[in-house]
PDB file of N, CA and C in Angstrom:
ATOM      1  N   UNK A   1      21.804  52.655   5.733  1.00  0.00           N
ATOM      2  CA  UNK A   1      20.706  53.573   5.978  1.00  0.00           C
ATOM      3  C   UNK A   1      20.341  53.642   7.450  1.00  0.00           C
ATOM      4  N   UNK A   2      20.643  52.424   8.135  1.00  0.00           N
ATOM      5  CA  UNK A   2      20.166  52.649   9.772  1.00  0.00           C
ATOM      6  C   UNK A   2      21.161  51.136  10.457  1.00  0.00           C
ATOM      7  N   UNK A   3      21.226  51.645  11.606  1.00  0.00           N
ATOM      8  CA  UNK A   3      21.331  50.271  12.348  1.00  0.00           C
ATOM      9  C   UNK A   3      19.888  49.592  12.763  1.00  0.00           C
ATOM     10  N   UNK A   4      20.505  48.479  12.244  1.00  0.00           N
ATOM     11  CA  UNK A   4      19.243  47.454  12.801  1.00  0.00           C
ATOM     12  C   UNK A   4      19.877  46.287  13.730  1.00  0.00           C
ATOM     13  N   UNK A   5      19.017  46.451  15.216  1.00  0.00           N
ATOM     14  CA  UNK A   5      19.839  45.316  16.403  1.00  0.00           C
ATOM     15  C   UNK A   5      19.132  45.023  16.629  1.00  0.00           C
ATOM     16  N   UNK A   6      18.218  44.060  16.339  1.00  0.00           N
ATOM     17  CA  UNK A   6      17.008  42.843  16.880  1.00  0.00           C
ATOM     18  C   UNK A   6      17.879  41.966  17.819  1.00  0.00           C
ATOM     19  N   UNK A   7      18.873  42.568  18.878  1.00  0.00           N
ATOM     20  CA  UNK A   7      19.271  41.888  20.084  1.00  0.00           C
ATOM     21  C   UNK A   7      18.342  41.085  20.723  1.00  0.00           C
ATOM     22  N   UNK A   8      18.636  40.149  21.409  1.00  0.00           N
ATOM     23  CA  UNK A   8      17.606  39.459  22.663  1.00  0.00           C
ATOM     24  C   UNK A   8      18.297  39.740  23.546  1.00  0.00           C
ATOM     25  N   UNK A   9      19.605  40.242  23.835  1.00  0.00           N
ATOM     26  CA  UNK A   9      20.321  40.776  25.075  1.00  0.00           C
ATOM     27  C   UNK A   9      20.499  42.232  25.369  1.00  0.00           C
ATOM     28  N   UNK A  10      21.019  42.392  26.342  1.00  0.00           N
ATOM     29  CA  UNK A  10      21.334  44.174  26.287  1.00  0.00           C
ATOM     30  C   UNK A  10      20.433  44.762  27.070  1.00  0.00           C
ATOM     31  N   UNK A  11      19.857  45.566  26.831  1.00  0.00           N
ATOM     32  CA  UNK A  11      20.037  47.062  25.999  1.00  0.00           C
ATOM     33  C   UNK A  11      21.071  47.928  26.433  1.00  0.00           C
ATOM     34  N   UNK A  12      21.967  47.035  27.107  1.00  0.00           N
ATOM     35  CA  UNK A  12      23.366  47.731  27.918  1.00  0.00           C
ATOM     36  C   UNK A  12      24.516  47.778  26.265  1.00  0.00           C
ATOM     37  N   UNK A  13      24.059  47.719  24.904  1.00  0.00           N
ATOM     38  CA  UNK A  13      25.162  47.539  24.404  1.00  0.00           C
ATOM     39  C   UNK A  13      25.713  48.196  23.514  1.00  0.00           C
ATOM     40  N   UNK A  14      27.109  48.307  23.021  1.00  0.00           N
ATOM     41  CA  UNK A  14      27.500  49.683  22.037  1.00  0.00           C
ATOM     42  C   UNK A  14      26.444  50.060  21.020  1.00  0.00           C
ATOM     43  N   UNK A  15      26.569  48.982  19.863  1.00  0.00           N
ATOM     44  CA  UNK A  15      26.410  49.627  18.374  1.00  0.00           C
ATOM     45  C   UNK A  15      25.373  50.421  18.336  1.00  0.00           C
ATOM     46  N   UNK A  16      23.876  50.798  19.232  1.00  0.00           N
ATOM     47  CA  UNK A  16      23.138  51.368  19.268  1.00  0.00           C
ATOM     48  C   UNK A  16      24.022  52.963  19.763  1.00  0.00           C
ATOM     49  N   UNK A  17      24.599  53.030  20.512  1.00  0.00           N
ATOM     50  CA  UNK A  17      25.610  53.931  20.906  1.00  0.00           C
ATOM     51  C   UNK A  17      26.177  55.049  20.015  1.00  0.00           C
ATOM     52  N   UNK A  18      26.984  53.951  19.256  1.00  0.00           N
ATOM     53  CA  UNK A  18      28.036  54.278  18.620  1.00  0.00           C
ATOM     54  C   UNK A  18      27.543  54.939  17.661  1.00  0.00           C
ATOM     55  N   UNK A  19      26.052  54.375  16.940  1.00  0.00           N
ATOM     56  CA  UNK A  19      25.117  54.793  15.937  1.00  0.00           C
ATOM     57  C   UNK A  19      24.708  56.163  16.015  1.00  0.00           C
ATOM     58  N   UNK A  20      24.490  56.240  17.041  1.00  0.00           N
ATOM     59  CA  UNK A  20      23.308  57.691  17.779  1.00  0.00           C
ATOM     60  C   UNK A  20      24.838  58.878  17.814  1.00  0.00           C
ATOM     61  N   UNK A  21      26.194  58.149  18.062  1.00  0.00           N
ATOM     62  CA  UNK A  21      26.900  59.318  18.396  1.00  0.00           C
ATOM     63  C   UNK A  21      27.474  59.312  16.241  1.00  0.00           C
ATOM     64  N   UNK A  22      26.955  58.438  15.225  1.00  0.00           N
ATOM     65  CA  UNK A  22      27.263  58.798  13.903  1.00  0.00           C
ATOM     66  C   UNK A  22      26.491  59.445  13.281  1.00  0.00           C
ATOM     67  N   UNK A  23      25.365  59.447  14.006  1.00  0.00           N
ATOM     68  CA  UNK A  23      23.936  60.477  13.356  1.00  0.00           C
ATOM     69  C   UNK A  23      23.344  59.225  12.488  1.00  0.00           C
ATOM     70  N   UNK A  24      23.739  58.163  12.936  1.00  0.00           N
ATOM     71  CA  UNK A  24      22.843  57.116  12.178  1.00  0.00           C
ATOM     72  C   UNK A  24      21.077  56.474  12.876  1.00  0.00           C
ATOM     73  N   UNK A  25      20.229  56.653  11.725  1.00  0.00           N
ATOM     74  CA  UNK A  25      19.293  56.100  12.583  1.00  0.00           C
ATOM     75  C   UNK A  25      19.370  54.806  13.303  1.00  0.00           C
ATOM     76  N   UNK A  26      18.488  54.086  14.393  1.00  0.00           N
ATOM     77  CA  UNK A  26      18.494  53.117  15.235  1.00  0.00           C
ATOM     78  C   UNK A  26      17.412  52.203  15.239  1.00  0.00           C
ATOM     79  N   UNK A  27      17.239  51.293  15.165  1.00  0.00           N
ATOM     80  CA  UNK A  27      15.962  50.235  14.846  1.00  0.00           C
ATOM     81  C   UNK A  27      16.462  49.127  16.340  1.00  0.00           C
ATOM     82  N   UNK A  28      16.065  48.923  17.027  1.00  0.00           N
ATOM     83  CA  UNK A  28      16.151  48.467  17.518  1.00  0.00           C
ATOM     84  C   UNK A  28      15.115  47.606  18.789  1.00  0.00           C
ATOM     85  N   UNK A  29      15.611  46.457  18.992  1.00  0.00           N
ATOM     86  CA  UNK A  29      14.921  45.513  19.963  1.00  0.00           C
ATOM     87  C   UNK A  29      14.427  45.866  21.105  1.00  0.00           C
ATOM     88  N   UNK A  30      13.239  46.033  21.471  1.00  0.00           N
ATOM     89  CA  UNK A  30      12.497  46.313  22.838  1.00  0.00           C
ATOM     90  C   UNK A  30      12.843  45.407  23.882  1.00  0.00           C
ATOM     91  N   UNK A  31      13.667  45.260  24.926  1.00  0.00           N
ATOM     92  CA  UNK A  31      13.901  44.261  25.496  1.00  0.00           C
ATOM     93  C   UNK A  31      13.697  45.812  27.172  1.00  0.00           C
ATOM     94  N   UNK A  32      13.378  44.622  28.173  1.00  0.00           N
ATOM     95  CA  UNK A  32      13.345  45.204  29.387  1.00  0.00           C
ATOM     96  C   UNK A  32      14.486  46.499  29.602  1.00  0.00           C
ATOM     97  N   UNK A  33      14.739  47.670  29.744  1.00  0.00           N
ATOM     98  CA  UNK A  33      15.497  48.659  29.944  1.00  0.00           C
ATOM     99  C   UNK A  33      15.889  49.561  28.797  1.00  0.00           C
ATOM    100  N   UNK A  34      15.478  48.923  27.524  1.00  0.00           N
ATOM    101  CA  UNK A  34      15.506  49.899  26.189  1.00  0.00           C
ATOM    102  C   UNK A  34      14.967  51.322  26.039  1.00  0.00           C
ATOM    103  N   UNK A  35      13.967  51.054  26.432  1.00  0.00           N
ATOM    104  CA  UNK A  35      13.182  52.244  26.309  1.00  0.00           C
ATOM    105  C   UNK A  35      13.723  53.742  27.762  1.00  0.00           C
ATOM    106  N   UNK A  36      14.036  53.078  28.398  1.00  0.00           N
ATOM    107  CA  UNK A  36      14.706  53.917  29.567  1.00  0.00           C
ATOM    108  C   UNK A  36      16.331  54.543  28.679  1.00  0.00           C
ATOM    109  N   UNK A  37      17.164  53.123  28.096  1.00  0.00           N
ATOM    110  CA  UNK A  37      17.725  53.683  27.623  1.00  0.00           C
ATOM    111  C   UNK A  37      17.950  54.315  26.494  1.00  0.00           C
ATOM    112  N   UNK A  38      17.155  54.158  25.177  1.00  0.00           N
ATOM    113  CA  UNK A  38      17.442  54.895  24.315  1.00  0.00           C
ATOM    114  C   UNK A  38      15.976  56.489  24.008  1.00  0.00           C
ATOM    115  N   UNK A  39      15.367  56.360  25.205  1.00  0.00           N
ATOM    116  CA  UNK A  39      14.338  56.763  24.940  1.00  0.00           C
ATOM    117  C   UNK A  39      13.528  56.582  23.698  1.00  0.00           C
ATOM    118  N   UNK A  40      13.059  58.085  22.630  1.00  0.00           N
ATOM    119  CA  UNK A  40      12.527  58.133  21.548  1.00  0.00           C
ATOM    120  C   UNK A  40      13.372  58.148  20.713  1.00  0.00           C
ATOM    121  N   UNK A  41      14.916  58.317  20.884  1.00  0.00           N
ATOM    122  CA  UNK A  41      15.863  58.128  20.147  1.00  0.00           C
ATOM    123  C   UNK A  41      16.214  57.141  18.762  1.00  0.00           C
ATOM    124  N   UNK A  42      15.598  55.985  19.388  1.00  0.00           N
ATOM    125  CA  UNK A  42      15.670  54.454  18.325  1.00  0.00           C
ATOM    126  C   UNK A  42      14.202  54.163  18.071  1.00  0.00           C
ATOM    127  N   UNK A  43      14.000  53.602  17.060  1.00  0.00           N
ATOM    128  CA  UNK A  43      12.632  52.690  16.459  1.00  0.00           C
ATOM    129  C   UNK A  43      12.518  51.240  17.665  1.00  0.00           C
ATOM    130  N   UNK A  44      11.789  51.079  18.282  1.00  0.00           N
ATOM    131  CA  UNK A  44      11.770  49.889  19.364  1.00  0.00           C
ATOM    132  C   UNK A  44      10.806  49.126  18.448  1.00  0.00           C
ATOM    133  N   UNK A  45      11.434  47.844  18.358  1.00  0.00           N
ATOM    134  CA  UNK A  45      10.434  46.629  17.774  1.00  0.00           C
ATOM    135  C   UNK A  45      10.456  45.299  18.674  1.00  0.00           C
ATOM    136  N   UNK A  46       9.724  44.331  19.190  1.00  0.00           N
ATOM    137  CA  UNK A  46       9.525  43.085  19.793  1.00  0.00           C
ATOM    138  C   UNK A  46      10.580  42.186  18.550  1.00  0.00           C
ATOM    139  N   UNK A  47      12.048  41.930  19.113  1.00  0.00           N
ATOM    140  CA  UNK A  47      12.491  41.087  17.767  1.00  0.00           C
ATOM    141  C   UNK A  47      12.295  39.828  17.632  1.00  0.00           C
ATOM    142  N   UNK A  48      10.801  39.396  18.214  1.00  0.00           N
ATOM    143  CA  UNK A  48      10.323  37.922  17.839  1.00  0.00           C
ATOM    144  C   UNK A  48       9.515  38.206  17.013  1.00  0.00           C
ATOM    145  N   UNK A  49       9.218  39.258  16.398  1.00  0.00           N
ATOM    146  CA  UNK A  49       8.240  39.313  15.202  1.00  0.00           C
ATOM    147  C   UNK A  49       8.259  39.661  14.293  1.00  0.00           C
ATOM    148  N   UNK A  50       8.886  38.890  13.300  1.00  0.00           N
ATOM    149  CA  UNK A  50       8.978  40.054  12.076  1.00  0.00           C
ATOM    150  C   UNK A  50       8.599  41.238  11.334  1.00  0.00           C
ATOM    151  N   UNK A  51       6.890  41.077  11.586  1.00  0.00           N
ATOM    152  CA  UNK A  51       6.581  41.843  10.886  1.00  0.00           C
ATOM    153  C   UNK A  51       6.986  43.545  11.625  1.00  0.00           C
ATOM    154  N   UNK A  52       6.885  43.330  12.980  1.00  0.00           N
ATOM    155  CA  UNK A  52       7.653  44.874  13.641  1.00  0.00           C
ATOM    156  C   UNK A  52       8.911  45.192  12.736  1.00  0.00           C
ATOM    157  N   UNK A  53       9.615  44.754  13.165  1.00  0.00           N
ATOM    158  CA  UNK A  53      10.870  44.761  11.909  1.00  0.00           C
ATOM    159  C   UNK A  53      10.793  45.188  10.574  1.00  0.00           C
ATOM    160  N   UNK A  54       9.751  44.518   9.979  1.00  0.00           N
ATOM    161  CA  UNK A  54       9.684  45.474   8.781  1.00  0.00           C
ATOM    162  C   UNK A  54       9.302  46.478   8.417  1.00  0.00           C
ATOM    163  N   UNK A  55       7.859  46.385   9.786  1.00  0.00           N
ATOM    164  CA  UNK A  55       7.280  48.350   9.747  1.00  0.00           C
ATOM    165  C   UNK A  55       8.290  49.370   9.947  1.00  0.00           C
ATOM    166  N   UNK A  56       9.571  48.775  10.661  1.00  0.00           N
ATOM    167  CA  UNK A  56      10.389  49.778  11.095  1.00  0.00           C
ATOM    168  C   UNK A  56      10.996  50.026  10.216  1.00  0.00           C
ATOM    169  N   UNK A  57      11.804  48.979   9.706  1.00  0.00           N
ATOM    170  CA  UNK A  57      12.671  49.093   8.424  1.00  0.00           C
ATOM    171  C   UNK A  57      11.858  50.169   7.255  1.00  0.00           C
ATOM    172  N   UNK A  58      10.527  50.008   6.873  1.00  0.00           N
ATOM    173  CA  UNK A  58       9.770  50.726   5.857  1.00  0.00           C
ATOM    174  C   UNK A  58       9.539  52.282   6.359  1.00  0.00           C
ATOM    175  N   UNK A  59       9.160  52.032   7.610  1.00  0.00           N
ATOM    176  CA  UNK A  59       9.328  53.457   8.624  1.00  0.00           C
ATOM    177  C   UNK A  59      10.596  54.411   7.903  1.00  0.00           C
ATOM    178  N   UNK A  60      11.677  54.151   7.751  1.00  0.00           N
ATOM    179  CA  UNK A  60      12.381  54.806   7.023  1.00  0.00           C
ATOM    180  C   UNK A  60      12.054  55.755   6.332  1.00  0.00           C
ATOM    181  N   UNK A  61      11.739  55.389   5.077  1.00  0.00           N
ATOM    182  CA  UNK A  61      11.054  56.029   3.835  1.00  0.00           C
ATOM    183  C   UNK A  61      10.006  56.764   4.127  1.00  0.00           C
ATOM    184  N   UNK A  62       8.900  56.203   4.974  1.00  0.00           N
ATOM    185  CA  UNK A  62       7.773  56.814   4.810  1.00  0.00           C
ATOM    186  C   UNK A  62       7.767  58.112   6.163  1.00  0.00           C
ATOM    187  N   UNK A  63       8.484  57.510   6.845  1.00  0.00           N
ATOM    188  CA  UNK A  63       8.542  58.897   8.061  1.00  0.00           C
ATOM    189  C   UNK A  63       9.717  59.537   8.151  1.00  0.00           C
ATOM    190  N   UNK A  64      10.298  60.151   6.719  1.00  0.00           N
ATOM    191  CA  UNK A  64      11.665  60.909   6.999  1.00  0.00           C
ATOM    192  C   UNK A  64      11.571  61.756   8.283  1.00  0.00           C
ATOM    193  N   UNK A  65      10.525  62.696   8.057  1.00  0.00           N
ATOM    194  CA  UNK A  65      10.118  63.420   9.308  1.00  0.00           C
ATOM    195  C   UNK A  65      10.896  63.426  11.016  1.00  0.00           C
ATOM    196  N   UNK A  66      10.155  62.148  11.166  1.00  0.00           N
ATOM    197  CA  UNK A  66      10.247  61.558  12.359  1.00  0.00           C
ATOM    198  C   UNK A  66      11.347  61.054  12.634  1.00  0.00           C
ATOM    199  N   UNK A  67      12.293  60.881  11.515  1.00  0.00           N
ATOM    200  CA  UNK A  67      13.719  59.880  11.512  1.00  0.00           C
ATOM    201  C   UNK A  67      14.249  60.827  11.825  1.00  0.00           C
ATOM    202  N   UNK A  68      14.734  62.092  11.122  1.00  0.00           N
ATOM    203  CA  UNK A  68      15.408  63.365  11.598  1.00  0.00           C
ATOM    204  C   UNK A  68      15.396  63.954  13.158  1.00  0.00           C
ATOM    205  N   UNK A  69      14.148  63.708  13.693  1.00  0.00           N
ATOM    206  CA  UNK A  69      14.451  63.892  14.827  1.00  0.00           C
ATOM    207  C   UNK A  69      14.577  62.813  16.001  1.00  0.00           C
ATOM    208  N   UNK A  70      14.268  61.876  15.469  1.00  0.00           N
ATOM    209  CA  UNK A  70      14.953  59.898  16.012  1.00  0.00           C
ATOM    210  C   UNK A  70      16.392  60.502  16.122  1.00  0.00           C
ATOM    211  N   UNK A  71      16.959  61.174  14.602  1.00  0.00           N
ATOM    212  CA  UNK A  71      18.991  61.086  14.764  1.00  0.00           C
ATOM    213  C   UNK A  71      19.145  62.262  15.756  1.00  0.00           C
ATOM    214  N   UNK A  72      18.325  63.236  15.403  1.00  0.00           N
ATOM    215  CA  UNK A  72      18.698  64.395  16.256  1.00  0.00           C
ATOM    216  C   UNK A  72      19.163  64.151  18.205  1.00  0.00           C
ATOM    217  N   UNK A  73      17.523  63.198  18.405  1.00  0.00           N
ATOM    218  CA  UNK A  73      17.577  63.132  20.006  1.00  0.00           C
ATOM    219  C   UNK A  73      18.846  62.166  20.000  1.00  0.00           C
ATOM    220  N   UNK A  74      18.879  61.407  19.460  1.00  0.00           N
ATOM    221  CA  UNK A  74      20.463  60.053  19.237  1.00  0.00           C
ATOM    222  C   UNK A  74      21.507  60.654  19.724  1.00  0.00           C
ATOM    223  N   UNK A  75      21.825  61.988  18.632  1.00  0.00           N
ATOM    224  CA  UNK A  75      23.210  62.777  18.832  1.00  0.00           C
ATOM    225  C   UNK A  75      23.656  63.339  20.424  1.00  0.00           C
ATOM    226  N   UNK A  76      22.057  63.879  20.864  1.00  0.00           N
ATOM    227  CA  UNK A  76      21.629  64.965  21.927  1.00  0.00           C
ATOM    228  C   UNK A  76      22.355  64.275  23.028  1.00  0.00           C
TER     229      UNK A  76
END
């Protein structure tokens, strides 16, 4: 249903990439340069906390909306 990369390294790294160029959604770890690089593209969560992680993960379901255009900017 999505990639999920609660990296502590990166945000220099493929599978978020590779995801955005499959039209797959992106959940991913807020680490220094993320947000530059994936913009609004990916779900950004702190991956020392779980509970971010799960809002995101649940984010799914409840914000198809918003996911459609999460994959859209991904593809862009």
């Amino acid at each position: 249903a999505a990639l999920v990369f609660p990296s502590l390294g990166g945000p220099d790294n493929l599978p978020p990439l590779e995801a955005f160029a499959l039209e797959c959604p992106v959940i991913a770890g807020e680490l220094s340069g993320s947000e530059e690089q994936f913009g609004e593209a990916a779900y950004l969560f702190n991956p020392l906390k779980v509970e971010e992680l799960t809002d995101a993960i649940k984010s799914l379901r409840l914000e198809s909306e918003q996911w459609k255009k999460r994959v859209r900017m991904g593809k862009a």
